[in-house]
C-alpha atoms as a PDB file:
ATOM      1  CA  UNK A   1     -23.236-248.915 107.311  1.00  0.00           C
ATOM      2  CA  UNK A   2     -19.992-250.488 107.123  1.00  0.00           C
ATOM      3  CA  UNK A   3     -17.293-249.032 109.467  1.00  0.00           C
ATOM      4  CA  UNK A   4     -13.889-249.455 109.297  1.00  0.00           C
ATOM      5  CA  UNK A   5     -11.917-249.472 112.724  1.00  0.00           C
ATOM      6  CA  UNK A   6      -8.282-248.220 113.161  1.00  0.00           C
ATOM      7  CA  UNK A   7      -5.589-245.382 112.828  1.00  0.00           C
ATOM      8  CA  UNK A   8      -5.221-243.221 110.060  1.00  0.00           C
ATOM      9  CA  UNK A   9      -1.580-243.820 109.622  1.00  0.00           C
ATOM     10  CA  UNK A  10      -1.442-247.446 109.756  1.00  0.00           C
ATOM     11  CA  UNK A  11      -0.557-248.589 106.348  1.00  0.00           C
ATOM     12  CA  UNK A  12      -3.343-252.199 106.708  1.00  0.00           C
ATOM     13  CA  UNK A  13      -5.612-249.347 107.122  1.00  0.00           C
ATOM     14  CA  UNK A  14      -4.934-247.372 104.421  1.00  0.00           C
ATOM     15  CA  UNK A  15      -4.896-250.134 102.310  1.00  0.00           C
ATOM     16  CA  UNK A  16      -8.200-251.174 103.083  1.00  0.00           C
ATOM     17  CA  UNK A  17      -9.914-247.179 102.429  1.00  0.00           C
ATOM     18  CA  UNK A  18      -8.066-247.590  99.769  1.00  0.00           C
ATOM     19  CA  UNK A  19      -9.708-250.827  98.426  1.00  0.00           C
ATOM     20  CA  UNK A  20     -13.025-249.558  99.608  1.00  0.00           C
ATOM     21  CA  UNK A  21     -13.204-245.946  97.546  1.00  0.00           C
ATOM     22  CA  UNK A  22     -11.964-247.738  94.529  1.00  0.00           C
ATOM     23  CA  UNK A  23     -15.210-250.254  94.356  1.00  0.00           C
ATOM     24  CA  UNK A  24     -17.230-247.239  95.756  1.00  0.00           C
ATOM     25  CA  UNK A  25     -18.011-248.824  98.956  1.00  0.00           C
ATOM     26  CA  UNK A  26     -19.516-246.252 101.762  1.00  0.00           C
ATOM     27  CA  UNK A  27     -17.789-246.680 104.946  1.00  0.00           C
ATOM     28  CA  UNK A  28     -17.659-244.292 108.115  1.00  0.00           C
ATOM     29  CA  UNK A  29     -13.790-244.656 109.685  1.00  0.00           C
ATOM     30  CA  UNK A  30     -13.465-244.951 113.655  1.00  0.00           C
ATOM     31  CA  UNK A  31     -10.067-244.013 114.918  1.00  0.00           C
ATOM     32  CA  UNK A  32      -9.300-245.879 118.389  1.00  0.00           C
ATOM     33  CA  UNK A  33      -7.090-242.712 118.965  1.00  0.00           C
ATOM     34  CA  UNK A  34      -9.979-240.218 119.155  1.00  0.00           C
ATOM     35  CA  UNK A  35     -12.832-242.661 119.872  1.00  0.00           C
ATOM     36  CA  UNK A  36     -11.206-245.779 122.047  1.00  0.00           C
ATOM     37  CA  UNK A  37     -13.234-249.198 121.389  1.00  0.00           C
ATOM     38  CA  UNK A  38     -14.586-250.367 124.908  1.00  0.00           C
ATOM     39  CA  UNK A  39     -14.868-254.147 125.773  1.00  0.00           C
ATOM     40  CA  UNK A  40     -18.688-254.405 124.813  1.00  0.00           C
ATOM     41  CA  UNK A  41     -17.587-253.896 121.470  1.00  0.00           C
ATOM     42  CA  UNK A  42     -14.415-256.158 121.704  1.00  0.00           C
ATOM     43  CA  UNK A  43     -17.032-258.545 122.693  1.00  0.00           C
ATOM     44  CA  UNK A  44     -19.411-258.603 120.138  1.00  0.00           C
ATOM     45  CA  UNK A  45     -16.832-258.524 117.481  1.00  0.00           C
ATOM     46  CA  UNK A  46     -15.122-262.078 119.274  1.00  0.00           C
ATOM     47  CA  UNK A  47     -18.668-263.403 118.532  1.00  0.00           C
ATOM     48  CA  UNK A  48     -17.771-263.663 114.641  1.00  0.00           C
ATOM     49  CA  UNK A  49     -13.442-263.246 115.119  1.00  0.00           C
ATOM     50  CA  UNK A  50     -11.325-265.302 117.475  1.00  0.00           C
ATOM     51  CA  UNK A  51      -8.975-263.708 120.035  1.00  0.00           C
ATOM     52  CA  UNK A  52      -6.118-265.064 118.309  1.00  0.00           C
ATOM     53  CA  UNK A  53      -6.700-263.178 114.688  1.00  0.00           C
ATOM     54  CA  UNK A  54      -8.091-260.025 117.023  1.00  0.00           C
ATOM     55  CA  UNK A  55      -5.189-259.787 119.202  1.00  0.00           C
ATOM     56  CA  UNK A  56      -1.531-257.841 117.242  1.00  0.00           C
ATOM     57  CA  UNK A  57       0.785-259.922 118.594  1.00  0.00           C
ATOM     58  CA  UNK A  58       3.249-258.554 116.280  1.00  0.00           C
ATOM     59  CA  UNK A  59       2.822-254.865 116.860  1.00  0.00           C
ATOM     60  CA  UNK A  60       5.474-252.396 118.673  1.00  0.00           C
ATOM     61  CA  UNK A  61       2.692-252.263 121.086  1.00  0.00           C
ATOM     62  CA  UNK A  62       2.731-255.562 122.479  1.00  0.00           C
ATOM     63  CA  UNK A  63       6.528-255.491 122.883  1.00  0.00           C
ATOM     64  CA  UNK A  64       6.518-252.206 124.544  1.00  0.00           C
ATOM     65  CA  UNK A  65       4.404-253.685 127.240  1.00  0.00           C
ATOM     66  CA  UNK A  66       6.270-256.865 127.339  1.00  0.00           C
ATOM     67  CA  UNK A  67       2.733-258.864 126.877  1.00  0.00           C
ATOM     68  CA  UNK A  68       4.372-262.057 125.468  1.00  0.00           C
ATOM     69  CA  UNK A  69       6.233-262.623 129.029  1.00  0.00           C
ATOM     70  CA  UNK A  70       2.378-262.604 130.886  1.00  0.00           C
ATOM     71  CA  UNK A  71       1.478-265.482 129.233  1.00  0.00           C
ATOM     72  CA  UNK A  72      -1.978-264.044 128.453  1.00  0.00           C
ATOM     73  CA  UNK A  73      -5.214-266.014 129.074  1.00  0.00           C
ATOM     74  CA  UNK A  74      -7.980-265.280 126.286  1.00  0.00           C
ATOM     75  CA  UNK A  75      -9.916-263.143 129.357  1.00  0.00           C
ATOM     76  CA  UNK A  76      -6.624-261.096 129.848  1.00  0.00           C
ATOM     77  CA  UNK A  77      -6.090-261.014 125.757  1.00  0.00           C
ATOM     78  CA  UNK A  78     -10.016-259.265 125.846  1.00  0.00           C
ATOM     79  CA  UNK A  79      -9.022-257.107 128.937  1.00  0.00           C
ATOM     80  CA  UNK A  80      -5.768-255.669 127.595  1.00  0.00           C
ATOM     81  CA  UNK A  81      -7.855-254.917 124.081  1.00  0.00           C
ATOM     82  CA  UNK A  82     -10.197-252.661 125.550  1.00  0.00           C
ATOM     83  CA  UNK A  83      -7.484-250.921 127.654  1.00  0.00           C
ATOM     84  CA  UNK A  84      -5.032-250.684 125.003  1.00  0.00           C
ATOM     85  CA  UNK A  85      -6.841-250.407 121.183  1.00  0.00           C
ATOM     86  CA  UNK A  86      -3.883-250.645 119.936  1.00  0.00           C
ATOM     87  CA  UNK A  87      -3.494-254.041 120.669  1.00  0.00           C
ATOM     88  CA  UNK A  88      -6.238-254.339 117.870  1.00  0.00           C
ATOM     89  CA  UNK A  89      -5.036-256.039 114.958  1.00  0.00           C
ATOM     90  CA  UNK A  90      -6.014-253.757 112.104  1.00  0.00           C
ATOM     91  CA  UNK A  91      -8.649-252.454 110.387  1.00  0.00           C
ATOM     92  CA  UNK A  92     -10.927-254.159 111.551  1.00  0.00           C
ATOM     93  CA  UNK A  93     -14.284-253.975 109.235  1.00  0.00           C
ATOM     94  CA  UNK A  94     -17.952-254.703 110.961  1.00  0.00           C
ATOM     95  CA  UNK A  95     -20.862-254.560 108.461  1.00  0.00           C
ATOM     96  CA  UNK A  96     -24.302-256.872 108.688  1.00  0.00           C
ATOM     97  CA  UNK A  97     -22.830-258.993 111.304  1.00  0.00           C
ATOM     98  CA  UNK A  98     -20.033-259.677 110.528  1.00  0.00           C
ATOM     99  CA  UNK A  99     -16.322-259.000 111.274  1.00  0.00           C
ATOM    100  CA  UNK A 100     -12.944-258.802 109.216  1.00  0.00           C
ATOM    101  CA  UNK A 101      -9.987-258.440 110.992  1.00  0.00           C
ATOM    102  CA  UNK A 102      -6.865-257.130 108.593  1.00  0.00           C
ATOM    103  CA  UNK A 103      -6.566-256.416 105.228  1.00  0.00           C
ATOM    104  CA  UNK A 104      -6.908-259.429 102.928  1.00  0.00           C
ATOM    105  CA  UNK A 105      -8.398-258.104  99.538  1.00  0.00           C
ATOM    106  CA  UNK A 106      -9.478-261.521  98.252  1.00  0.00           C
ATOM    107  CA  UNK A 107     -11.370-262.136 101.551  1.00  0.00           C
ATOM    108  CA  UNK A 108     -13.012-258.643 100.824  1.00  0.00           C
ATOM    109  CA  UNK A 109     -14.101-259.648  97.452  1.00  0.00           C
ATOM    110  CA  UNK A 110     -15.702-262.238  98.827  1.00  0.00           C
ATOM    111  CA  UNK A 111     -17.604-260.853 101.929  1.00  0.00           C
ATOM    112  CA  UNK A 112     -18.424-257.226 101.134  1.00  0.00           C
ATOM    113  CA  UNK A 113     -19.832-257.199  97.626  1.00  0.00           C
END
């Protein structure tokens, strides 16, 4: 089953449902606010995404916390995900292996038909 990961008011998010009820595609929705993503999950996922497309950089999260001034190693990038999901650059889509990380609609065209 393919599940989409995120928050329901993010708009990336919405897009994405959005996309995915329009071509009938079954999905079940995980929302980091009521079910946090822990770092086993994180890890698998970094075994088909790289930290860099993974990690919101450009979220109000990140500057809230003031991340950019740590100088993050990939280890603390992975560590700071599973403490704070919403870090998570989103959705992010896991189906049959593999792992799309933000909406792109022609890269969904491509991998989930």
């Amino acid at each position: 089953m393919l599940k989409v990961y995120g928050i329901k008011n993010c708009d990336s998010v919405k897009k994405a449902i959005k996309y995915l009820k329009s071509h009938q595609i079954d999905y079940e929705f995980v929302d980091f606010r009521e079910t946090p993503v822990d770092k086993n999950s994180i890890m698998s996922w970094l075994k088909h995404t790289d930290i860099q497309t993974l990690f919101n950089t450009r979220g109000t999260t990140y500057r809230t916390l003031k991340l950019k001034e740590l100088d993050l190693s990939d280890e603390d990038k992975q560590l700071w995900l599973a403490k704070e999901n919403m870090l998570i650059k989103r959705p992010v889509i896991t189906f049959d292996n593999k792992v799309i990380v933000g909406y792109n609609e022609s890269q969904y065209l491509e991998t989930i038909h």
